[in-house]
Protein backbone atom coordinates (compact mmCIF):
# COMPACT_ATOMS: atom_id res chain seq x y z
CA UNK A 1 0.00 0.00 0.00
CA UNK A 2 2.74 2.02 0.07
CA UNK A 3 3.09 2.86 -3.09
CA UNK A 4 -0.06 4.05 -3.20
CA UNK A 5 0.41 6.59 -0.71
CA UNK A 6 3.64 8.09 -2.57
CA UNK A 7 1.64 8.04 -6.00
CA UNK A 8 -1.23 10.50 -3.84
CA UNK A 9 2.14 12.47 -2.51
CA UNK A 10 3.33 13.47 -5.91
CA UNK A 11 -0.48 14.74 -7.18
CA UNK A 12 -0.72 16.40 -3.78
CA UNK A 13 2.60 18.15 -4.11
CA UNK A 14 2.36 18.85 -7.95
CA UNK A 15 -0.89 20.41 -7.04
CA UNK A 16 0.15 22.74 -4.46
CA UNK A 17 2.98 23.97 -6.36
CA UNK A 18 0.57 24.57 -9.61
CA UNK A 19 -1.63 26.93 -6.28
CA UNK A 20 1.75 28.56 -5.47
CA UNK A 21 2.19 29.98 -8.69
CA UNK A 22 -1.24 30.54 -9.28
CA UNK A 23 -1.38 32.21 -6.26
CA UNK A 24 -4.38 30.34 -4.61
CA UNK A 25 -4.91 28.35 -1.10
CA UNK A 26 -3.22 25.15 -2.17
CA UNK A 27 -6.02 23.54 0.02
CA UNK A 28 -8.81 24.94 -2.31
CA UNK A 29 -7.37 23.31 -5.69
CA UNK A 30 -6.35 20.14 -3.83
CA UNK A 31 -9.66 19.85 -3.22
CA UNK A 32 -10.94 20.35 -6.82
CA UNK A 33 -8.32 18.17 -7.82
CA UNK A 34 -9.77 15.27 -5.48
CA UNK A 35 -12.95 15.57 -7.16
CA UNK A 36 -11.30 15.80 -10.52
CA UNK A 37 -10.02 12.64 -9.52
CA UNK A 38 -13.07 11.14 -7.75
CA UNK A 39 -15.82 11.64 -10.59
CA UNK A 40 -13.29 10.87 -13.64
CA UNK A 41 -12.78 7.34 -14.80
CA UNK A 42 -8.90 6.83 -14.76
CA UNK A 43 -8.17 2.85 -15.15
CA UNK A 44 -4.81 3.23 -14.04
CA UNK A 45 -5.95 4.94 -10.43
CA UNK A 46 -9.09 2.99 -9.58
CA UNK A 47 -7.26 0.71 -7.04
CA UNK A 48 -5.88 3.80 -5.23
CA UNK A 49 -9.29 5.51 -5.58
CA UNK A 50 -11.06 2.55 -3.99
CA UNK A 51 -8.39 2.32 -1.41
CA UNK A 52 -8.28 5.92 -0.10
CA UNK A 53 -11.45 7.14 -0.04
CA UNK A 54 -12.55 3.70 2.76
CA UNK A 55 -13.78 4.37 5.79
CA UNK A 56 -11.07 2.48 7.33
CA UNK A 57 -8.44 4.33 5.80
CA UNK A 58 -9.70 7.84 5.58
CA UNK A 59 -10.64 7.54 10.04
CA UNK A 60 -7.02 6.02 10.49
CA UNK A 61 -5.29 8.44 8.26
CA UNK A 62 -7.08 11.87 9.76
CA UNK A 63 -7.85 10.68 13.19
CA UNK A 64 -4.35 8.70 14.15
CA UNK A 65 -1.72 9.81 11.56
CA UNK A 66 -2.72 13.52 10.54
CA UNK A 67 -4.87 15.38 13.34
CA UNK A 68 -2.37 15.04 16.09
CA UNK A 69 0.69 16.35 13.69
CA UNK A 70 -0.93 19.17 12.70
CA UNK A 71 -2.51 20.30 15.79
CA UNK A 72 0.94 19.58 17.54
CA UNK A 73 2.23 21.80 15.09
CA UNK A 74 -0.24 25.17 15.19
CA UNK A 75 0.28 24.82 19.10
CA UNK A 76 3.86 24.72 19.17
CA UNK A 77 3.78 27.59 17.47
CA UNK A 78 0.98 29.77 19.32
CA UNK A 79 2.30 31.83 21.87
CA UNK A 80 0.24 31.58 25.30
CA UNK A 81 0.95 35.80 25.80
CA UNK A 82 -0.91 36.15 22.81
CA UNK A 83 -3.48 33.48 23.66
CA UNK A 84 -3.62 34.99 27.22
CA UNK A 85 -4.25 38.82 25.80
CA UNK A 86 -6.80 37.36 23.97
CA UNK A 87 -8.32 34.66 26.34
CA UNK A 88 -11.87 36.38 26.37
CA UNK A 89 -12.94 36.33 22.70
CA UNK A 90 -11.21 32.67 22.13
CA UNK A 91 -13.15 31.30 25.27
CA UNK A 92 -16.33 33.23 24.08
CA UNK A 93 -16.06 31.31 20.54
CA UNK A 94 -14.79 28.15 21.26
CA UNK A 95 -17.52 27.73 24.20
CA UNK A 96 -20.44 29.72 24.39
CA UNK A 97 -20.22 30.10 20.30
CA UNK A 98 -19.70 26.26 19.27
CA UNK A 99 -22.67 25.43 22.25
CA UNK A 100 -25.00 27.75 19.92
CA UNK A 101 -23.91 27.20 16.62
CA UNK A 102 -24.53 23.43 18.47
CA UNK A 103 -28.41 24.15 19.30
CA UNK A 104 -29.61 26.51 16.28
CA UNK A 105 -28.36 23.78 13.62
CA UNK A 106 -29.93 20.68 15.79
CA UNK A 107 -32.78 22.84 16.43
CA UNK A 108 -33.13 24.08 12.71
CA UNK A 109 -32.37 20.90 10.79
CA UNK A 110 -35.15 18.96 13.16
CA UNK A 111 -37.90 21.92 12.54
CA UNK A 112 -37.07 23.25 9.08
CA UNK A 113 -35.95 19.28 7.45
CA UNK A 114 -37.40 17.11 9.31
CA UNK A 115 -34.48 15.27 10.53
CA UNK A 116 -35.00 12.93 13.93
CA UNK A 117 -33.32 14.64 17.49
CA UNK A 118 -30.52 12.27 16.92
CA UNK A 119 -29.54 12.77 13.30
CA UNK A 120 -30.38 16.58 13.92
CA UNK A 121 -27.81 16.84 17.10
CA UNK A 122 -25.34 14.96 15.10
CA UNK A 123 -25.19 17.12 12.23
CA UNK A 124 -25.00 20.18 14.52
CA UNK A 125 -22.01 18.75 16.41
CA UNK A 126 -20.31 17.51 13.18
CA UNK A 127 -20.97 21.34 12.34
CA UNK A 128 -20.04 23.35 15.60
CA UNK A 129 -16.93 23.68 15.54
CA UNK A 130 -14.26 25.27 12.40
CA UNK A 131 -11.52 22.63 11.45
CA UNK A 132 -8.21 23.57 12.46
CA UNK A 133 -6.64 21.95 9.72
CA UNK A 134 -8.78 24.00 6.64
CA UNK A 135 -8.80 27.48 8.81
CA UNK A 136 -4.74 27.40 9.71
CA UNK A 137 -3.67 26.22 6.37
CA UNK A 138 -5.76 29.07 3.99
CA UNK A 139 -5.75 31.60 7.29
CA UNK A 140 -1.84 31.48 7.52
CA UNK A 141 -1.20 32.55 3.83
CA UNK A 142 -3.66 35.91 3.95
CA UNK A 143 -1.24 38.03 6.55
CA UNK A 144 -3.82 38.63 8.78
CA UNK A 145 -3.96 41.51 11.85
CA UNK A 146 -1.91 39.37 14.56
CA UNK A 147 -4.42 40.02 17.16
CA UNK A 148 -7.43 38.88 14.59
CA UNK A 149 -5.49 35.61 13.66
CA UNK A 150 -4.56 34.49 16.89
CA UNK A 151 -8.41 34.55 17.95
CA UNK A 152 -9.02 32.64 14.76
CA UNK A 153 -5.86 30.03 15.16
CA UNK A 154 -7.13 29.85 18.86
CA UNK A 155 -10.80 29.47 18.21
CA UNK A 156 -9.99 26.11 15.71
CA UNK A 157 -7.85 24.76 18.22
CA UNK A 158 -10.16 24.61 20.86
CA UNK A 159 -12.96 24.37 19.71
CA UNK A 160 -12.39 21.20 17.66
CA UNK A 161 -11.96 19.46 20.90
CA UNK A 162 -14.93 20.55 22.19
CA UNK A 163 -16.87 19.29 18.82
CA UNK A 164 -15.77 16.31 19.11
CA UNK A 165 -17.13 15.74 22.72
CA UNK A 166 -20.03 16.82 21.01
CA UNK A 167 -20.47 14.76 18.66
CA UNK A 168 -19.82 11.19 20.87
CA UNK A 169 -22.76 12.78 23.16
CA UNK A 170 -25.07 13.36 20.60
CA UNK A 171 -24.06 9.59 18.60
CA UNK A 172 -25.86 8.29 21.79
CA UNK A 173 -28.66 10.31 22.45
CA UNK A 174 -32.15 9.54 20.85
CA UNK A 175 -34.19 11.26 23.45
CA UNK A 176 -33.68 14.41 25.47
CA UNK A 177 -34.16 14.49 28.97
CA UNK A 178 -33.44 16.63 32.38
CA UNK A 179 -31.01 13.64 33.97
CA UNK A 180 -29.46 13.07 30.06
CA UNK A 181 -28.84 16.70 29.76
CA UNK A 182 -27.12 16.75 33.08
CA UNK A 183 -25.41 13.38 32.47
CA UNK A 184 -24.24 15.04 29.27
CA UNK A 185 -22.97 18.06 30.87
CA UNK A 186 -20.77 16.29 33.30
CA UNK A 187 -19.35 14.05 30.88
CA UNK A 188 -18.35 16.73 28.87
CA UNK A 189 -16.56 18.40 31.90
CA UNK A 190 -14.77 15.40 32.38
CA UNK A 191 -13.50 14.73 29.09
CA UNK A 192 -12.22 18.37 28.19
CA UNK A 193 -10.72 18.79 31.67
CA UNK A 194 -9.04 14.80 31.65
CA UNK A 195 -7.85 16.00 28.48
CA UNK A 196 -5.89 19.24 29.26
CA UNK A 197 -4.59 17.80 32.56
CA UNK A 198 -3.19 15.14 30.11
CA UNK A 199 -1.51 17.52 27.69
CA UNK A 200 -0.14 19.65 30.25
CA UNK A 201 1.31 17.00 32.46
CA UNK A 202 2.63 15.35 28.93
CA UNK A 203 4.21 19.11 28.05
CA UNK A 204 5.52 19.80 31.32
CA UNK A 205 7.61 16.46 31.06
CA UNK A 206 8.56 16.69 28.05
CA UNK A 207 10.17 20.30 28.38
CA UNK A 208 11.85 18.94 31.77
CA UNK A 209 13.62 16.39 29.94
CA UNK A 210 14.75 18.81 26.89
CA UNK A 211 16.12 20.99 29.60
CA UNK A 212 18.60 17.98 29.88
CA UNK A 213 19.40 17.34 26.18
CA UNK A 214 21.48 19.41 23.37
CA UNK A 215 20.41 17.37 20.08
CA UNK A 216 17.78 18.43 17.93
CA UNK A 217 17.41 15.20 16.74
CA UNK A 218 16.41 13.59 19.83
CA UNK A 219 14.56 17.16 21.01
CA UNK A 220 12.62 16.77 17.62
CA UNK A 221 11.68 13.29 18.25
CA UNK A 222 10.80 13.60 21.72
CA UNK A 223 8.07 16.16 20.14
CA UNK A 224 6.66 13.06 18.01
CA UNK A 225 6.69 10.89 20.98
CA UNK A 226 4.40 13.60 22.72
CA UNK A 227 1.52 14.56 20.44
CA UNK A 228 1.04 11.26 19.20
CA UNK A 229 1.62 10.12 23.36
CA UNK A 230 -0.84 12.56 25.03
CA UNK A 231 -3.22 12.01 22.02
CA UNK A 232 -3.38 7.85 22.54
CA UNK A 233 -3.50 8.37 25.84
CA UNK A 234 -6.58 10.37 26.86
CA UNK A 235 -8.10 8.82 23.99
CA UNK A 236 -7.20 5.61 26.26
CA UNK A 237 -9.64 6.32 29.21
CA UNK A 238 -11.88 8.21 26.67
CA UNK A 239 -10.81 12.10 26.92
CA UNK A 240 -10.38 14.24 24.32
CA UNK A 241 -6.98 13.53 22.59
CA UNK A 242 -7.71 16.87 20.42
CA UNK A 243 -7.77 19.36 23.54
CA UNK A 244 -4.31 17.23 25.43
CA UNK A 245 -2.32 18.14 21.64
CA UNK A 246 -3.17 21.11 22.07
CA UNK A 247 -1.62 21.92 25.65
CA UNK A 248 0.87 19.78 25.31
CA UNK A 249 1.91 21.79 22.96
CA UNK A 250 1.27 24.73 24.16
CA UNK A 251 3.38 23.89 26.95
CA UNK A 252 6.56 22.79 24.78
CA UNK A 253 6.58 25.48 22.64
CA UNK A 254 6.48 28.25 25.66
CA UNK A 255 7.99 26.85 28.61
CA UNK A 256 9.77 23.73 26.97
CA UNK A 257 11.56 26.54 24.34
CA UNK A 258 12.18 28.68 27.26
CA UNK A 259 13.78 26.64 29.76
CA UNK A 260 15.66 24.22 27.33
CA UNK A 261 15.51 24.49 23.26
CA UNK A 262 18.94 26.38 21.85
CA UNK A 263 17.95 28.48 18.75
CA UNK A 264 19.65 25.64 16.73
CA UNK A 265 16.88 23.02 17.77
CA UNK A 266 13.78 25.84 17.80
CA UNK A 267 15.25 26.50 13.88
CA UNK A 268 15.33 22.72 13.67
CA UNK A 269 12.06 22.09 14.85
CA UNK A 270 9.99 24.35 13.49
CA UNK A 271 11.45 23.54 10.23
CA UNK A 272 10.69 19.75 10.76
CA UNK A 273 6.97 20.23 11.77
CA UNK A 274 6.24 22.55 9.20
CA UNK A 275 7.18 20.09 6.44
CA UNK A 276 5.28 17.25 8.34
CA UNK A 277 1.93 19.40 8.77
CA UNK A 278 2.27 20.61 4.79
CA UNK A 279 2.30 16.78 4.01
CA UNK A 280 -0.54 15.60 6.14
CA UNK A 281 -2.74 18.89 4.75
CA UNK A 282 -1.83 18.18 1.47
CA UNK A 283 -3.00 14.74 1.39
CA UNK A 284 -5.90 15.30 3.70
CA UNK A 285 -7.35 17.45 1.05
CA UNK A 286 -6.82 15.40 -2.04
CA UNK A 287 -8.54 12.63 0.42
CA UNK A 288 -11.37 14.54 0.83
CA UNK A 289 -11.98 15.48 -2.80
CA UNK A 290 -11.51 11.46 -3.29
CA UNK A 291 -13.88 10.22 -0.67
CA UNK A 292 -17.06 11.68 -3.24
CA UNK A 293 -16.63 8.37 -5.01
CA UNK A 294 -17.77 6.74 -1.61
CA UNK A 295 -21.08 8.89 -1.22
CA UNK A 296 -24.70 8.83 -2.41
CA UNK A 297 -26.05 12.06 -3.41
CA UNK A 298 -29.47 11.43 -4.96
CA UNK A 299 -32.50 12.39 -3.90
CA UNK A 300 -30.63 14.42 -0.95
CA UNK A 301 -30.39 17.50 -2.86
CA UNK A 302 -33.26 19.76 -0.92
CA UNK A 303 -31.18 18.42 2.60
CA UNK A 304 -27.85 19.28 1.48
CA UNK A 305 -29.02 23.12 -0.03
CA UNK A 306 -31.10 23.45 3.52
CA UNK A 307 -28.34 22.20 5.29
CA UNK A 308 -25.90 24.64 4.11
CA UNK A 309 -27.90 27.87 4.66
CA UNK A 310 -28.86 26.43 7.89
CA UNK A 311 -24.74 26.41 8.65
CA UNK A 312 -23.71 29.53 7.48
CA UNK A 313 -26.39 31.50 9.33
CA UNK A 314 -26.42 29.50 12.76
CA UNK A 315 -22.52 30.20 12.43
CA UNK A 316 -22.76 33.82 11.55
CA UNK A 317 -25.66 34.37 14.55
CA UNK A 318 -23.10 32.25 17.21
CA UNK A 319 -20.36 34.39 16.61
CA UNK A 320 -22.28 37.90 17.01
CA UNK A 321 -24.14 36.74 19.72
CA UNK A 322 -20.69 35.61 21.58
CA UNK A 323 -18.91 38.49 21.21
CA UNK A 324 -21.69 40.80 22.38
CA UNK A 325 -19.78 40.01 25.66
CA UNK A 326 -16.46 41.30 23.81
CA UNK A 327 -16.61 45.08 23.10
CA UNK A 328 -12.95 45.22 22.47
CA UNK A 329 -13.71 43.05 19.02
CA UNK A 330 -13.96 45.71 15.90
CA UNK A 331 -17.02 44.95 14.08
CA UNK A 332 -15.23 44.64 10.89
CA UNK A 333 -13.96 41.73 12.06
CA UNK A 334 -16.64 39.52 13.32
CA UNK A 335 -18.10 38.18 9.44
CA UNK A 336 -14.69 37.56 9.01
CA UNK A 337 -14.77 35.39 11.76
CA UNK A 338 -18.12 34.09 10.84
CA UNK A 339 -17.19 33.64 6.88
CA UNK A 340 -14.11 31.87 7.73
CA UNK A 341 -15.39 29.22 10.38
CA UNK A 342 -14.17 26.74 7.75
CA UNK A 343 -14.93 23.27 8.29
CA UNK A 344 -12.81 20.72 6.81
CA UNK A 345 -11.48 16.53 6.96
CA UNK A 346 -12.51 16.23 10.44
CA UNK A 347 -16.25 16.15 10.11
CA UNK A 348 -15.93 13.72 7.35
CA UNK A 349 -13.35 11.55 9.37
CA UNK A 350 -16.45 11.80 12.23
CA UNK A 351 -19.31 10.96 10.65
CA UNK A 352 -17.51 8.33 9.13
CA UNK A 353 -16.65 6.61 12.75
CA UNK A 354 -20.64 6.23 12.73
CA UNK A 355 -21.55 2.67 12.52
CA UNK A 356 -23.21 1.78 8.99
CA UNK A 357 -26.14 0.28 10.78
CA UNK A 358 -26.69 4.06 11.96
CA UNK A 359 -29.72 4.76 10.79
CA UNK A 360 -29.66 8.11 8.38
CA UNK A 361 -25.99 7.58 7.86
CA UNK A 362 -25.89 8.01 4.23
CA UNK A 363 -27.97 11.46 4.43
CA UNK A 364 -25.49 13.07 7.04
CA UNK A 365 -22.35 11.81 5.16
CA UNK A 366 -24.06 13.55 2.32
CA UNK A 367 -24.55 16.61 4.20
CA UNK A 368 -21.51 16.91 6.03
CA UNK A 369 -19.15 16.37 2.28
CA UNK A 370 -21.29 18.83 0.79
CA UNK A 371 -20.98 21.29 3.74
CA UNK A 372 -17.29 20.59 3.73
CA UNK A 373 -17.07 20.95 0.22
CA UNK A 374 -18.79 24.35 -0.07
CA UNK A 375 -17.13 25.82 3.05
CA UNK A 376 -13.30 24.73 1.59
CA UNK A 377 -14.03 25.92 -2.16
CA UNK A 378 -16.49 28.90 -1.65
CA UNK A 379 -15.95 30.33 1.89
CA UNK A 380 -11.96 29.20 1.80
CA UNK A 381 -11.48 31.06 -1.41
CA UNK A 382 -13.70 34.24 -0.91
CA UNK A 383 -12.85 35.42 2.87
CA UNK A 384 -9.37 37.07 1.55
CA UNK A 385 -11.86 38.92 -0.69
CA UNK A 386 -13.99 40.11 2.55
CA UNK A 387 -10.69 40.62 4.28
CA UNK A 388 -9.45 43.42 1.69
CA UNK A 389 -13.01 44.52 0.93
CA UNK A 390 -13.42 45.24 4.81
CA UNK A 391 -10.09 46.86 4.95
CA UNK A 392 -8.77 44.54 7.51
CA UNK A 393 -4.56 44.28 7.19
């Protein structure tokens, strides 16, 4: 099979160097080129087609491989006195905003097309939360106001985690109830809290022991050992392995750099785990052009159109609503926040954990790839418009 990953490589890199000159998110064409790929009959790559876009394979790949490397990689970077300056309109988003985008979808895909409570609280968890991956790989390239991008780097980060607490809640719950609610509630706690005191204990150690070393090498793979470490192991007594990347990192790339990294290995590093997250993003979006040739779309039309209007405007409404608590925001830049809640590889990778016995599985998978689809090729390529249009450097 491992040829079959290098031939995907070459397309994926061949493709983002034809966006480079072109000037263009090399995650939007990627994309187009998956689809290219997906809906055209090429002899030669129907094994790899048929390979790639299985559920098996596209989980394992995103979930185990990708999400921690990437994540790992956008926190090492973050600085916490910039996450710390802007604290209030990150927690504002990532909580209070992901809970309502949470409701107003359920709520509005239950009322408005007649999806069950469970299918209905599904979709809105698979759509709560913007992907990390899509908004840090097109957000990077546009030279954003510092302030504005941290919030929007932030926001991704932790917010994914809380999606996909989410979305396990809502895979289980067919009836809403007073005692579920609450059950809910504290399991949620649990599993974001477990989570960070994982990644932080995780970061902590790991900087203590860099402290003690002078090789990049080893300093660099110590770094691999941790994301992939924390992530396996909340995921082990079933906390989120998102959120413990995420501090972990947070924690190595602040206090680990400070107390132990020479400017050789922070050169080294950051050099390593930018190539490693531009590999993983470049394949993740040629995977999810691919994975069309692995989903019905008939007769699902009115859903998916509903579905995405429903999306962009309980997004939009979350996002103006939450920072009504955060007059320090410019209003400029809150439909630049709303426009650019991309969502990306991680919904798909989600909703295709469901069981196939799950009853209305097909319909979501339908939604969620269109969703994903619309949000990566319209939203992903238009917000740098809104970004000069509103004047915001």
């Amino acid at each position: 099979m491992i040829h079959y990953w290098l031939v995907l490589l070459t397309i994926a890199v061949a493709v983002a160097y034809i966006a480079d000159k072109m000037k263009q998110p090399y995650p939007t064409l990627l994309v187009i080129a998956g689809l290219l790929l997906g809906v055209i009959p090429i002899h030669a790559l129907d094994e790899i087609k048929t390979y790639v876009a299985s559920d098996h394979v596209f989980q394992t790949a995103v979930i185990l491989i990708f999400l921690s490397a990437l994540i790992g990689d956008a926190a090492l970077k973050l600085h916490v006195q910039e996450l710390k300056a802007n604290k209030r309109p990150i927690l504002l988003l990532s909580l209070l905003g992901t809970f309502i985008t949470f409701v107003l979808i359920a709520g509005l895909c239950n009322a408005l097309l007649g999806l069950s409570l469970q299918k209905s609280l599904v979709f809105g968890a698979l759509m709560a939360a913007t992907d990390p991956v899509s908004v840090l790989s097109i957000f990077k390239a546009m030279g954003l106001n510092e302030k504005l991008s941290t919030i929007v780097e932030g926001e991704s980060l932790a917010n994914d985690g809380v999606a996909v607490v989410l979305f396990k809640i809502a895979a289980v719950t067919t009836v809403l109830s007073a005692s579920g609610i609450m059950e809910g509630a504290v399991e949620f706690v649990k599993v974001v809290l477990g989570g960070i005191i994982i990644g932080m204990v995780g970061g902590f150690i790991a900087s203590k022991i860099t402290s003690k070393i002078d090789n990049y090498l080893v300093e660099i793979g110590l770094s691999i050992v941790l994301f992939y470490g924390v992530f396996e192991m909340a995921e082990m007594f079933h906390l989120s392995g998102v959120i413990s990347v995420v501090f972990a990192g947070l924690i190595l790339g602040t206090y680990g750099k400070k107390i132990g990294m020479s400017d050789l290995t922070l050169d080294k590093m950051d050099s390593f785990w930018e190539v490693i997250a531009f590999i993983a993003n470049a394949l993740i979006f040629l995977m999810v052009g691919l994975e069309i040739s692995n989903i019905n779309f008939t007769d699902k039309w009115l859903e998916i159109g509903g579905s995405i209007l429903i999306v962009v405007a309980a997004r939009f409404i979350a996002v103006y609503v939450s920072l009504l608590m955060d007059r320090s925001i410019p209003s400029s830049w809150k439909p630049i926040i709303a426009w650019g809640g991309l969502k990306g590889s991680l919904s798909i990778a989600l909703i295709l954990s469901l069981s196939p016995s799950f009853e209305g599985r097909d319909l979501l998978l339908a939604m969620t790839f269109s969703n994903v689809v619309f949000s990566l090729l319209i939203q992903g390529t238009t917000v740098s418009k809104l970004v000069s249009k509103l004047k915001v450097s």
